[in-house]
Protein backbone atom coordinates (compact mmCIF):
# COMPACT_ATOMS: atom_id res chain seq x y z
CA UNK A 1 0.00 0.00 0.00
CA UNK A 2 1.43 3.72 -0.99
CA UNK A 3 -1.46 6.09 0.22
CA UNK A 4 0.15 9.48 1.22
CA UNK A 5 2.81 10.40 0.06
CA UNK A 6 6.32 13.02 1.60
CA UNK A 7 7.18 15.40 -2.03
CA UNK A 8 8.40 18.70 0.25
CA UNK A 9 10.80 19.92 -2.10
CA UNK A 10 9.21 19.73 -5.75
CA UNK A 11 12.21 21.93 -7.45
CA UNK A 12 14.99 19.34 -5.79
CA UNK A 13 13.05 16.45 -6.85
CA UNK A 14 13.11 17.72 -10.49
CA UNK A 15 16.79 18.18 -9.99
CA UNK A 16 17.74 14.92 -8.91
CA UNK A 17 16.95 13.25 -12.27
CA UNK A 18 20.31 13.84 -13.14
CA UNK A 19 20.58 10.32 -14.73
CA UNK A 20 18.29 11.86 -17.47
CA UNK A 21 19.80 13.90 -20.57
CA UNK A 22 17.41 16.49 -20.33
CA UNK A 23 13.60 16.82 -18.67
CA UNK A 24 11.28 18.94 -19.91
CA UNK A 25 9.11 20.06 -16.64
CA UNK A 26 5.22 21.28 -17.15
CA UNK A 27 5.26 20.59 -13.43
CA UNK A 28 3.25 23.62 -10.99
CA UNK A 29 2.61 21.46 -8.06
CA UNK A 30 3.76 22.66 -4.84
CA UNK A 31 5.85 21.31 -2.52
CA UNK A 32 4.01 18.85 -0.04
CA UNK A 33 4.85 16.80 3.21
CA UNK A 34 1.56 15.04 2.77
CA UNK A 35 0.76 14.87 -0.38
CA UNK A 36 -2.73 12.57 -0.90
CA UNK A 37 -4.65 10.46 -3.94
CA UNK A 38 -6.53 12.42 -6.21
CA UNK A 39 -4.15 15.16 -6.43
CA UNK A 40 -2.00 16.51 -9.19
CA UNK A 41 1.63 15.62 -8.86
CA UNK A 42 4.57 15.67 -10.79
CA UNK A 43 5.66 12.30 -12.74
CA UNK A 44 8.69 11.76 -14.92
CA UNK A 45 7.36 9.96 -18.12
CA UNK A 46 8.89 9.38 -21.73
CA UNK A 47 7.06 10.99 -25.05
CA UNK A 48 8.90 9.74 -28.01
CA UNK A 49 12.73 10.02 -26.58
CA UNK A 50 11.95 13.15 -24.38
CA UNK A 51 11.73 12.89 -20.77
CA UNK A 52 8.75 15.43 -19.18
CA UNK A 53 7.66 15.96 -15.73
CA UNK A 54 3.89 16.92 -16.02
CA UNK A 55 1.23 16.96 -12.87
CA UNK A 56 -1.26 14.05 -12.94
CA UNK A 57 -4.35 12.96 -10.98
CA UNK A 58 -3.34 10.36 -8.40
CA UNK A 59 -5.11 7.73 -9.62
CA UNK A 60 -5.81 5.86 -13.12
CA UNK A 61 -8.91 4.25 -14.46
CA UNK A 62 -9.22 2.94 -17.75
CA UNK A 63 -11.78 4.92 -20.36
CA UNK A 64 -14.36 1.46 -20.52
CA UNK A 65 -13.64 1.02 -16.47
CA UNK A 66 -15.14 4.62 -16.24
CA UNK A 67 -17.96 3.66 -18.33
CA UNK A 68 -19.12 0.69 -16.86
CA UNK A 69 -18.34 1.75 -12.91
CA UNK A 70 -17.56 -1.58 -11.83
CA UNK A 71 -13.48 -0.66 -11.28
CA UNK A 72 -12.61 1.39 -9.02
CA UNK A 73 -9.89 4.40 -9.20
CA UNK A 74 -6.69 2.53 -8.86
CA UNK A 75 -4.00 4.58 -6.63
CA UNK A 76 -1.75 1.44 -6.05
CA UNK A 77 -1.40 -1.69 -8.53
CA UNK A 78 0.07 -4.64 -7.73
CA UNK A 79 3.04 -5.63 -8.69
CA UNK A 80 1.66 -9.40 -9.73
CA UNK A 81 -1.24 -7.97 -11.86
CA UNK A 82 0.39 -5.11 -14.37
CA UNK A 83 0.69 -7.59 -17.01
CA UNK A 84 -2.70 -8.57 -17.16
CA UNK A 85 -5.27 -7.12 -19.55
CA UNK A 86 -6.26 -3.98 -17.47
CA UNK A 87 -2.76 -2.81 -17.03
CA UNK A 88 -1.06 -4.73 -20.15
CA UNK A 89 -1.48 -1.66 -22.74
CA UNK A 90 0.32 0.35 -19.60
CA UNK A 91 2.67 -1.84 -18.78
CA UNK A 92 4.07 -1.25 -22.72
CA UNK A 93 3.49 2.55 -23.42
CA UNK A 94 2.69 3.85 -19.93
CA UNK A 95 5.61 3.63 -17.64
CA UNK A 96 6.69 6.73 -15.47
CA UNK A 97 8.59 7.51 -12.50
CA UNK A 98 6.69 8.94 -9.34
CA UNK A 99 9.72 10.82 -7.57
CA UNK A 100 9.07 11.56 -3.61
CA UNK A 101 11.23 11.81 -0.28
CA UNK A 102 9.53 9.15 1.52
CA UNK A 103 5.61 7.77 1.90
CA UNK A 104 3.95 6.74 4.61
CA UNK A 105 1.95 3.30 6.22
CA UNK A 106 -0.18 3.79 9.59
CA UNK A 107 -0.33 0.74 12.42
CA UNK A 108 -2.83 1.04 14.76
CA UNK A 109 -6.46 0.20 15.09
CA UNK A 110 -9.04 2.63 13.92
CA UNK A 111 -9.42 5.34 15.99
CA UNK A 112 -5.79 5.42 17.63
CA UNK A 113 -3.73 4.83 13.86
CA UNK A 114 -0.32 5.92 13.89
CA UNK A 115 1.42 6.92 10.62
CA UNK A 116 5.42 6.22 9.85
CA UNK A 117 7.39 7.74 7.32
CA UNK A 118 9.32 5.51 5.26
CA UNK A 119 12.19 7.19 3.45
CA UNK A 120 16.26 5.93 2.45
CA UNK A 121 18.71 5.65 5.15
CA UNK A 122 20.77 8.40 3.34
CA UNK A 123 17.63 10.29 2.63
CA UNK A 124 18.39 10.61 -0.76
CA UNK A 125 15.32 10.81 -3.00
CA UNK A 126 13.14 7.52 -4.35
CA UNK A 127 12.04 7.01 -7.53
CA UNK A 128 8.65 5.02 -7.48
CA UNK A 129 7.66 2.90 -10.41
CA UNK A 130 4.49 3.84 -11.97
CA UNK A 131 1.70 3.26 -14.60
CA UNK A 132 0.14 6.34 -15.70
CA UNK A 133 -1.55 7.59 -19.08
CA UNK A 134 -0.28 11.36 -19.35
CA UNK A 135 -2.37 13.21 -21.62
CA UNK A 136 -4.68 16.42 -21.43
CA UNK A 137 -7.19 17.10 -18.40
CA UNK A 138 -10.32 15.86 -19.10
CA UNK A 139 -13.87 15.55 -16.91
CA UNK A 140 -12.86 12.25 -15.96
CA UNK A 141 -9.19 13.13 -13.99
CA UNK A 142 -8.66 9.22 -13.64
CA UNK A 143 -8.32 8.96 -17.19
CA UNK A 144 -4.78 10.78 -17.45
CA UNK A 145 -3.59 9.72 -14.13
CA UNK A 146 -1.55 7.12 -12.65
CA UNK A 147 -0.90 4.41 -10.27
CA UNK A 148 1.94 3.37 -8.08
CA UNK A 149 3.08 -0.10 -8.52
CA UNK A 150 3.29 -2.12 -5.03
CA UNK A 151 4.55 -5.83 -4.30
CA UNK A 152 4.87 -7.68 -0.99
CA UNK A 153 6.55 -6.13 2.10
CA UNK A 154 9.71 -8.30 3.08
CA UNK A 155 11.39 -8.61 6.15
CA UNK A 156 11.10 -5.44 8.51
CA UNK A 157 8.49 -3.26 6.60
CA UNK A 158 6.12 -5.73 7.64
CA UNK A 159 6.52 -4.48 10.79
CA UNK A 160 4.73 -1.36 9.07
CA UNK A 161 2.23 -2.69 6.55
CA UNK A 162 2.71 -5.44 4.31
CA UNK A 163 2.99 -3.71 0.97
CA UNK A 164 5.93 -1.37 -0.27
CA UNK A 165 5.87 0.74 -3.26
CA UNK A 166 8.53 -0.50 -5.53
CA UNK A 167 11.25 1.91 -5.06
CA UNK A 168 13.87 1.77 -7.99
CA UNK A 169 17.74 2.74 -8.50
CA UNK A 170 18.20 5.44 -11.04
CA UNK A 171 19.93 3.00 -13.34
CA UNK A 172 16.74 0.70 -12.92
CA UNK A 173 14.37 3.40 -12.88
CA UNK A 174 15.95 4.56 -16.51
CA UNK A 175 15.78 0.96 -18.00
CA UNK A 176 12.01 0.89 -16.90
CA UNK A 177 10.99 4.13 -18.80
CA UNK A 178 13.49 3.29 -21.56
CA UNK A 179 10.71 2.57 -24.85
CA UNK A 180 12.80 0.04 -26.21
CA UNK A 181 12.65 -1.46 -22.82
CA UNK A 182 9.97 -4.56 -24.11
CA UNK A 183 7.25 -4.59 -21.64
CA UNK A 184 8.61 -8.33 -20.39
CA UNK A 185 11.64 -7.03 -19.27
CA UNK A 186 10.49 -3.75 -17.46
CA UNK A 187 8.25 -6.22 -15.18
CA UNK A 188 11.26 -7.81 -14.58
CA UNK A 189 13.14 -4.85 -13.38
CA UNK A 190 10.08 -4.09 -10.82
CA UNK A 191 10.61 -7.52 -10.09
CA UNK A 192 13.97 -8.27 -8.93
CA UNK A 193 15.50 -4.56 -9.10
CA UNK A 194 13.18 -3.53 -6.31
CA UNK A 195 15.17 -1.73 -3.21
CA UNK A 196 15.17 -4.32 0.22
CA UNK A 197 14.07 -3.60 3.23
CA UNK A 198 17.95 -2.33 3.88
CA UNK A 199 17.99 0.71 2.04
CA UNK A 200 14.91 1.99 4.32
CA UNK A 201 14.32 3.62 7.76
CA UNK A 202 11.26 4.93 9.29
CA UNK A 203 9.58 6.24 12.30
CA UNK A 204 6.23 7.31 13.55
CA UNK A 205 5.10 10.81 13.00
CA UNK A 206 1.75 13.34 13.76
CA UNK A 207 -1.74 11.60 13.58
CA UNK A 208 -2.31 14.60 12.39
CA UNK A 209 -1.14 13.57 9.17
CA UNK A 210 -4.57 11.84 8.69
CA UNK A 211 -5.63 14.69 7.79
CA UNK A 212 -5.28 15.76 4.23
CA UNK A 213 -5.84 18.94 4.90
CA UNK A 214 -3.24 18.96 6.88
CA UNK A 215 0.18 20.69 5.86
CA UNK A 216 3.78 21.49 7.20
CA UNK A 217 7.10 20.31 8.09
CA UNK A 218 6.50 19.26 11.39
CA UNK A 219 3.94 16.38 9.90
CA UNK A 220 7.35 14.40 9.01
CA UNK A 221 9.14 15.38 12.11
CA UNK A 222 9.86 12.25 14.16
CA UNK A 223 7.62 11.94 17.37
């Protein structure tokens, strides 16, 4: 599970896709420590050879999905379904990057839930592997959105929740936008190119987080 997410410093963010040639950044979202679904944020995608950053809606569902209701708004896909038919067209042409500081999981029971922020040990930036259809805004935001791919917690995060976002190295996170990248291979990358529990530290921060409302550094201060 990936359901708020820590992007505080938008302009570094953009700046730390130094393994890129050049990005071309549409991006106008503002720095967040608690960024939620259903927001615009910025996403590193390919058009062509050209790398763009460009705001979309925090969650992705497919043009017949919207027709028929029966999906839901997808914020998180899992890592053992993007090659099916939902996500397969995706999986090929959609690929992006989702860049962020950390995200956060909540223990707890309902009522008393505690959130953590999860971030790297040297508290470098992560690069999140994503599915998202960039294009224009439209009625339906879902449409153009995107979704953050998520496989099975391992080892200590499960002491958290017992899904991760798949968190990629820059030279992994390049091979999965890569075009020529066949869509075969870039599951593999998410597969076995994911960052361990090792790379990752995390402690519990404000309830107040909860809120989405709710803004400011001190939300990913430890407690």
């Amino acid at each position: 599970m990936c359901g708020r997410l820590d992007q505080n410093d938008v302009s570094r963010l953009i700046a730390d896709f130094s393994w890129v040639e050049s990005v071309i950044s549409h991006t106008e979202a503002s720095d967040s420590f608690n960024v939620a679904p259903g927001t615009y944020r910025p996403v590193l995608h390919v058009v062509g050879e050209q790398h763009f950053v460009s705001d979309l809606h925090w969650g992705y569902r497919s043009c017949w999905a919207e027709t028929s209701g029966k999906i839901p708004i997808a914020i998180n896909t899992r890592l053992e379904k993007i090659s099916n038919a939902y996500w397969r067209g995706l999986l090929k042409n959609g690929r992006a990057i989702v860049p962020a500081f950390g995200w956060y999981e909540w223990t707890g029971e309902k009522g008393s839930k505690q959130p953590w922020h999860i971030h790297k040990r040297d508290l470098t930036s992560i690069y999140l592997a994503a599915l998202a259809n960039p294009g224009p805004v439209t009625e339906s935001k879902a449409l153009n959105g995107f979704t953050i791919v998520t496989a099975d917690a391992q080892c200590g995060l499960l002491d958290v929740h017992d899904r991760r976002p798949v968190v990629l190295t820059a030279d992994a996170a390049a091979a999965w936008l890569d075009p020529l990248t066949p869509p075969e291979m870039a599951e593999e990358i998410v597969r076995i190119a994911a960052l361990g529990p090792d790379a990752f530290d995390w402690y519990p921060v404000d309830p107040a987080l909860g809120n989405v409302r709710s803004q400011g550094a001190e939300l990913a201060q430890p407690r």
